[in-house]
N, C-alpha and C. Protein backbone atom coordinates (compact mmCIF):
# COMPACT_ATOMS: atom_id res chain seq x y z
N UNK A 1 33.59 14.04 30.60
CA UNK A 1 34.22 12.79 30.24
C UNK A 1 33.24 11.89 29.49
N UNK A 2 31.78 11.91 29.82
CA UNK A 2 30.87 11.02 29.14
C UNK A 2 31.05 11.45 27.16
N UNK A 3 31.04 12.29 26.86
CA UNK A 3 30.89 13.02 25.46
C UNK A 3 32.42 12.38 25.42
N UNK A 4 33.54 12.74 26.02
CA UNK A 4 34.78 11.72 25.28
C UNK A 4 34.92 10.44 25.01
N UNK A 5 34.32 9.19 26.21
CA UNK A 5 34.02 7.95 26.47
C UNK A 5 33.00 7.48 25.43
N UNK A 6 32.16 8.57 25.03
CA UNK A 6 31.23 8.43 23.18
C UNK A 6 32.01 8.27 22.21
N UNK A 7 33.30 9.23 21.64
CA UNK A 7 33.55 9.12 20.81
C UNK A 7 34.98 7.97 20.84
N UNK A 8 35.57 7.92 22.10
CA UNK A 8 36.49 6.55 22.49
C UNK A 8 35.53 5.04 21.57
N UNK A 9 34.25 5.18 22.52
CA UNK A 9 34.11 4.06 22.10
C UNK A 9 33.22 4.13 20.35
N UNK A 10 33.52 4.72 20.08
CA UNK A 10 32.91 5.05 17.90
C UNK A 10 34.48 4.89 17.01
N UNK A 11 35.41 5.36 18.05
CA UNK A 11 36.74 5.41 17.53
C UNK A 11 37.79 3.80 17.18
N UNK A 12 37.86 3.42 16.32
CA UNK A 12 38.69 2.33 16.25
C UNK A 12 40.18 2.25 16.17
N UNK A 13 40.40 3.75 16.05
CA UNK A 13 42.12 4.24 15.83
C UNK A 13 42.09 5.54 16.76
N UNK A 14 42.89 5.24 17.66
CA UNK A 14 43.12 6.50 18.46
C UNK A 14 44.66 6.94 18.35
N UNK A 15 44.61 8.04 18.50
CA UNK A 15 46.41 9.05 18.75
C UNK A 15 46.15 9.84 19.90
N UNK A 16 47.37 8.62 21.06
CA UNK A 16 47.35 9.23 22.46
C UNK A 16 48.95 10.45 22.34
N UNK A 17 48.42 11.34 22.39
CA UNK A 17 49.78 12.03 22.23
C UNK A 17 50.29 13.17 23.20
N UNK A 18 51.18 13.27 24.36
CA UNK A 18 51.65 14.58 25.09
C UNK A 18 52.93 14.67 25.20
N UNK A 19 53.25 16.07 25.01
CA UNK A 19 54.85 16.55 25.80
C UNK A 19 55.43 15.51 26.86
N UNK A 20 56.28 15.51 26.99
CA UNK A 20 56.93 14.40 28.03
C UNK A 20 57.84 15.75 29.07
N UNK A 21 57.63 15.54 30.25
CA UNK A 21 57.84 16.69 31.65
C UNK A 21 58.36 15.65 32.00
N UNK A 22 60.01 16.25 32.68
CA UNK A 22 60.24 14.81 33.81
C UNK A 22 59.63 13.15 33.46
N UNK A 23 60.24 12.96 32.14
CA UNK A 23 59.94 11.48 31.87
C UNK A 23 58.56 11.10 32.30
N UNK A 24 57.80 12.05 32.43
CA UNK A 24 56.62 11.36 32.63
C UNK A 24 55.44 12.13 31.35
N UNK A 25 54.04 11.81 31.14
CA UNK A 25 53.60 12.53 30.75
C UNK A 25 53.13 13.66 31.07
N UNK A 26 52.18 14.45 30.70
CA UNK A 26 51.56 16.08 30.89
C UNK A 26 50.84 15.35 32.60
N UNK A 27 50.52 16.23 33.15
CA UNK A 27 48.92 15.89 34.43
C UNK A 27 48.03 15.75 33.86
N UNK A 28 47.68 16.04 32.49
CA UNK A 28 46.66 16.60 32.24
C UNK A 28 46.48 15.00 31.11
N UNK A 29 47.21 14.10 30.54
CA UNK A 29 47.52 13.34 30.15
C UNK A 29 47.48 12.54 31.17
N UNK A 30 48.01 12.36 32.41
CA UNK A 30 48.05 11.10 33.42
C UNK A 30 46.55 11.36 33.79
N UNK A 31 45.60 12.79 34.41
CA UNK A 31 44.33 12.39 34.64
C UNK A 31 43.54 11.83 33.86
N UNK A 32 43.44 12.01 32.56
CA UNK A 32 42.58 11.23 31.67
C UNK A 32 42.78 9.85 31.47
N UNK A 33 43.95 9.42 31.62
CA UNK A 33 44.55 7.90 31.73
C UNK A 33 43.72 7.34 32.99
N UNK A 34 43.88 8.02 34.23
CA UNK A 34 43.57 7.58 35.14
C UNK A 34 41.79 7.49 35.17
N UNK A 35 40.98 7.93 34.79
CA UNK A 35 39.91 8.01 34.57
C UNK A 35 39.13 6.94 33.80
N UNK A 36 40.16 6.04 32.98
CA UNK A 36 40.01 5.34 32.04
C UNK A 36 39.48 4.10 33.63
N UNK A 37 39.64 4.27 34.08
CA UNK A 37 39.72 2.80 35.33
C UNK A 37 38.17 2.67 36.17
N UNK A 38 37.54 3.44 36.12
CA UNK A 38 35.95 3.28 35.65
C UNK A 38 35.27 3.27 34.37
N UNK A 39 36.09 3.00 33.12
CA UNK A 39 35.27 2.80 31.67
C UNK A 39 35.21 1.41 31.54
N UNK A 40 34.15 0.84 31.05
CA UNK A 40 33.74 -0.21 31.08
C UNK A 40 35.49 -0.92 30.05
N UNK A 41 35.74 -1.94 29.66
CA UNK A 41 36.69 -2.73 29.14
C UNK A 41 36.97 -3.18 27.55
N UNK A 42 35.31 -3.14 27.81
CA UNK A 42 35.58 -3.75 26.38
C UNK A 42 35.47 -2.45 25.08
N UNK A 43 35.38 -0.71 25.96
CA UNK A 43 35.32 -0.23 25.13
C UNK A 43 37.48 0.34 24.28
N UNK A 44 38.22 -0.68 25.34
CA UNK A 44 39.47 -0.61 25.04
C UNK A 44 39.70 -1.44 23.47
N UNK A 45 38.95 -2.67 23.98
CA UNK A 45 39.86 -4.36 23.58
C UNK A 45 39.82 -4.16 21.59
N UNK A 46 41.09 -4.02 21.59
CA UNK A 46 40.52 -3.97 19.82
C UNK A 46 40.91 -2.46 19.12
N UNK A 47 41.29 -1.67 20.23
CA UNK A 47 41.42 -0.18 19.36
C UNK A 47 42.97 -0.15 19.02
N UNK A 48 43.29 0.50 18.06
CA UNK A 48 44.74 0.16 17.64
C UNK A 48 44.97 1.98 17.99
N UNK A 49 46.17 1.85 18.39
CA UNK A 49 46.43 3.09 19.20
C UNK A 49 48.05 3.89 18.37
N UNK A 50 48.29 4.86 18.05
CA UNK A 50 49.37 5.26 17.62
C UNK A 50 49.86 6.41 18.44
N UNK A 51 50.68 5.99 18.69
CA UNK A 51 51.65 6.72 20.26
C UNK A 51 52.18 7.78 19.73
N UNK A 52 51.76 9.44 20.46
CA UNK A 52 52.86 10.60 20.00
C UNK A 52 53.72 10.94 21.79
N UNK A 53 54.92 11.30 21.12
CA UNK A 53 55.37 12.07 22.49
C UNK A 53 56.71 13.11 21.58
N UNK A 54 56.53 13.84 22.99
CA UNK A 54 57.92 15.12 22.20
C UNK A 54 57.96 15.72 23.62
N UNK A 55 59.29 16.12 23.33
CA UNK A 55 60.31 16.33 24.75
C UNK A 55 61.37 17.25 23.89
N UNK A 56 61.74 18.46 25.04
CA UNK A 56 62.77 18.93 24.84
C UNK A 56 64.07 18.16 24.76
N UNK A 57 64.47 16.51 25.60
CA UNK A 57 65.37 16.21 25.73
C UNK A 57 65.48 14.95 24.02
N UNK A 58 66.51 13.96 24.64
CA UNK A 58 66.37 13.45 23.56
C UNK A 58 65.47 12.08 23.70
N UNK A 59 65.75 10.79 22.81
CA UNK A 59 64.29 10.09 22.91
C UNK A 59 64.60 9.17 24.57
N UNK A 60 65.56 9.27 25.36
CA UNK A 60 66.20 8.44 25.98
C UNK A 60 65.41 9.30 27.35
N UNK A 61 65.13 10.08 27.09
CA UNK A 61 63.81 11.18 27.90
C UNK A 61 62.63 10.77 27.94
N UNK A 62 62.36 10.25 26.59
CA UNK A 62 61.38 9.96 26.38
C UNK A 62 60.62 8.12 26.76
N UNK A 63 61.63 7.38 26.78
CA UNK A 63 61.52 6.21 27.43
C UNK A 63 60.41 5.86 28.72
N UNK A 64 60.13 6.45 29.67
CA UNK A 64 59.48 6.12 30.72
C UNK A 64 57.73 6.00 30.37
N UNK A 65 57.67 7.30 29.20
CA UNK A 65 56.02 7.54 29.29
C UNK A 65 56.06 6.58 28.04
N UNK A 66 56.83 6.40 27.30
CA UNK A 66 56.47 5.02 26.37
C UNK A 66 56.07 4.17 27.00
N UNK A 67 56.98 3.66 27.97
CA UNK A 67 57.02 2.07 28.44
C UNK A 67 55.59 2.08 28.98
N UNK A 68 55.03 3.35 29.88
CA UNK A 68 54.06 3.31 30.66
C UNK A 68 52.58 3.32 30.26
N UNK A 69 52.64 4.39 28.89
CA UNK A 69 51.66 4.07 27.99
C UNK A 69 51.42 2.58 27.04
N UNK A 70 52.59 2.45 26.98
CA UNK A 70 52.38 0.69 26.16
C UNK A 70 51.91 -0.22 27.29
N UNK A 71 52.33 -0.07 28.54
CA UNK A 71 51.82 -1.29 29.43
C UNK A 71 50.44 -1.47 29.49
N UNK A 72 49.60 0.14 29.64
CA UNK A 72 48.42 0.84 29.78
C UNK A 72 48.18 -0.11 28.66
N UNK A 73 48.65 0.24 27.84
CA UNK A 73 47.82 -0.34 25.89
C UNK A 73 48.01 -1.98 26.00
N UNK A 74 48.51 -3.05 26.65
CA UNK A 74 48.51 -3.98 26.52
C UNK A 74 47.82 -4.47 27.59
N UNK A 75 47.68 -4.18 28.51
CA UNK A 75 46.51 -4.53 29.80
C UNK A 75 45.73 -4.32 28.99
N UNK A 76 44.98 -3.32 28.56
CA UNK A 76 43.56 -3.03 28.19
C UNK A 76 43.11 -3.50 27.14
N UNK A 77 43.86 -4.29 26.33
CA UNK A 77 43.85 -5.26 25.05
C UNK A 77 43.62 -4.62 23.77
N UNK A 78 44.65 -3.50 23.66
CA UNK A 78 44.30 -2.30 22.62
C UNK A 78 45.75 -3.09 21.76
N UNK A 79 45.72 -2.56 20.42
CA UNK A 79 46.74 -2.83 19.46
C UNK A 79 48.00 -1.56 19.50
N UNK A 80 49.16 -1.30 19.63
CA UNK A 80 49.91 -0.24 19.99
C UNK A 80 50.16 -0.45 18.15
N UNK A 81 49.89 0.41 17.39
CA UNK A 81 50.16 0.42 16.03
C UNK A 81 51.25 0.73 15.42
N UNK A 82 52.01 2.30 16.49
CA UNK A 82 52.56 2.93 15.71
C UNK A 82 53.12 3.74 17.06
N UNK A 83 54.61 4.31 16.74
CA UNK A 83 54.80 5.01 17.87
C UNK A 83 55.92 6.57 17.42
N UNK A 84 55.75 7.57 17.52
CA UNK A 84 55.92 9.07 16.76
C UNK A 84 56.73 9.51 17.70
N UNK A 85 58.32 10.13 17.98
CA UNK A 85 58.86 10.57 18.90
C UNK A 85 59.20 11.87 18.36
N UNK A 86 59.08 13.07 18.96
CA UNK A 86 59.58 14.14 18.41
C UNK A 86 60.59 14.94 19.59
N UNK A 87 61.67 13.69 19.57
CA UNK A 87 62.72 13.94 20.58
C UNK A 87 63.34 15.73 20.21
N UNK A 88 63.86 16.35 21.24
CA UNK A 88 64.47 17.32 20.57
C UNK A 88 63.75 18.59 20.57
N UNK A 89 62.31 18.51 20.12
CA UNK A 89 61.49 19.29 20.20
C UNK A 89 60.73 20.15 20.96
N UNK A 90 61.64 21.05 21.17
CA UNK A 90 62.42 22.38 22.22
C UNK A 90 61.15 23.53 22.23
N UNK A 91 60.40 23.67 20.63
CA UNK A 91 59.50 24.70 20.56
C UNK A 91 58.04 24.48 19.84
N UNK A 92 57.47 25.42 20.04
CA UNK A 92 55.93 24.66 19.78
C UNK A 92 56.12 24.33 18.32
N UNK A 93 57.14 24.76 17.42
CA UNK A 93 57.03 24.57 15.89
C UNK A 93 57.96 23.67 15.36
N UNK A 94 58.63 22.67 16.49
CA UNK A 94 59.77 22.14 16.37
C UNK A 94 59.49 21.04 15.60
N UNK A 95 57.88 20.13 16.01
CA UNK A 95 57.49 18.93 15.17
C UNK A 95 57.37 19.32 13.89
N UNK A 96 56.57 20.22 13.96
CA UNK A 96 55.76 20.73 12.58
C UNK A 96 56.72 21.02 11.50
N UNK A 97 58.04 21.54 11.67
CA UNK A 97 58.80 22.11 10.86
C UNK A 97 59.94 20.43 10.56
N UNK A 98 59.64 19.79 11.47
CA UNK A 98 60.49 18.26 10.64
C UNK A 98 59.72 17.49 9.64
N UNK A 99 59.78 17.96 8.50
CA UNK A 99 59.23 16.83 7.21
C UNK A 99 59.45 15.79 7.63
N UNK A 100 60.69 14.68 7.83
CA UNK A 100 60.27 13.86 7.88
C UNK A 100 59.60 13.25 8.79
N UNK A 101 59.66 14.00 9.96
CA UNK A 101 58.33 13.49 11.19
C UNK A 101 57.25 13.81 10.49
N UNK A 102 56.81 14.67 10.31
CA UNK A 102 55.63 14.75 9.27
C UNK A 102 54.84 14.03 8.46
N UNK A 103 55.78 13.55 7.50
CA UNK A 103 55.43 11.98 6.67
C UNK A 103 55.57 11.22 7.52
N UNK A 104 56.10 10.87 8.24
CA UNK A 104 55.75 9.52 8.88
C UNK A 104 54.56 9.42 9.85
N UNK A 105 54.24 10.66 10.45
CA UNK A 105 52.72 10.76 10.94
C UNK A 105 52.04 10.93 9.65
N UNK A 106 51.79 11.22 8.55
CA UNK A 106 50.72 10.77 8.08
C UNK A 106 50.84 9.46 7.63
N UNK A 107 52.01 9.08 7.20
CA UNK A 107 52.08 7.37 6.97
C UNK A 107 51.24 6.78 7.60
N UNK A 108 51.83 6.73 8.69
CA UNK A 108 51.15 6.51 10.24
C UNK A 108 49.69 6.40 9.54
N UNK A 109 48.80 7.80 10.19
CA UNK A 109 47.92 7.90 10.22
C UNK A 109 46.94 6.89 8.43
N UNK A 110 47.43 7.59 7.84
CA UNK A 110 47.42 6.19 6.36
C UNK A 110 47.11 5.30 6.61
N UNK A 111 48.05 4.51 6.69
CA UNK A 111 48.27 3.11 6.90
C UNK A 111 47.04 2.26 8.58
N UNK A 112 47.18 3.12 8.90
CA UNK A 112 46.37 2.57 10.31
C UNK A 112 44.82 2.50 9.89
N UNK A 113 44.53 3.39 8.94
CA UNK A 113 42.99 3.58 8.21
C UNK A 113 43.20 2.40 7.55
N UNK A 114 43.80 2.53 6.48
CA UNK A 114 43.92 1.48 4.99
C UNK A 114 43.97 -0.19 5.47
N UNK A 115 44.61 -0.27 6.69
CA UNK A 115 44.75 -1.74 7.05
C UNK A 115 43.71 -2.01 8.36
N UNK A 116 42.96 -1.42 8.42
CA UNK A 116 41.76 -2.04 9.35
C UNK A 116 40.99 -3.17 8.71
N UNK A 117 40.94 -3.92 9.49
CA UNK A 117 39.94 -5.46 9.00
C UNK A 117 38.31 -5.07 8.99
């Protein structure tokens, strides 16, 4: 975790992104969240964050780990930039093969570079 908590805090744009299981996120996604609660604070305050999630169901599936990751992102005084749903997305090639999810993650990703102060 120390070598991740390095590049967290070098990083000014992060993409928190997992599968959504039972409206919630991955384990493997909630332990690293949870870990965050011994990192010092201020290596949050200021990072602008662009949200991925994808679920077999539709985005109404996807609702819980939004809400829960945005609360996460507004306690910790991070910027929520951008948010990527790849509702629907049944198979590992399901994002990849939607152009227009596609462009709009690199938009995304674009735009979150290009407009940093």
């Amino acid at each position: 975790m120390a070598v991740i908590v390095e590049k967290m805090r070098a990083s000014r744009i992060w993409i928190l992104g997992t599968p959504v299981y039972w409206w919630s996120p991955t384990a493997q996604m909630k332990a690293f969240i949870d870990r965050w609660y011994a990192i010092p604070r201020e290596i949050f305050r200021g990072r602008r964050i662009i949200l991925t999630v994808s679920s077999g169901g539709g985005e109404a599936y996807e609702e819980l780990t939004l809400r829960m990751l945005s609360e996460i992102i507004k306690c910790l005084g991070m910027e929520k930039y951008h948010v990527l749903q790849a509702a629907g997305a049944d198979a590992k090639t399901s994002a990849r093969n939607d152009t227009v999810l596609m462009e709009e993650a690199h938009a995304a990703g674009f735009d979150a570079v290009k407009t940093l102060k």
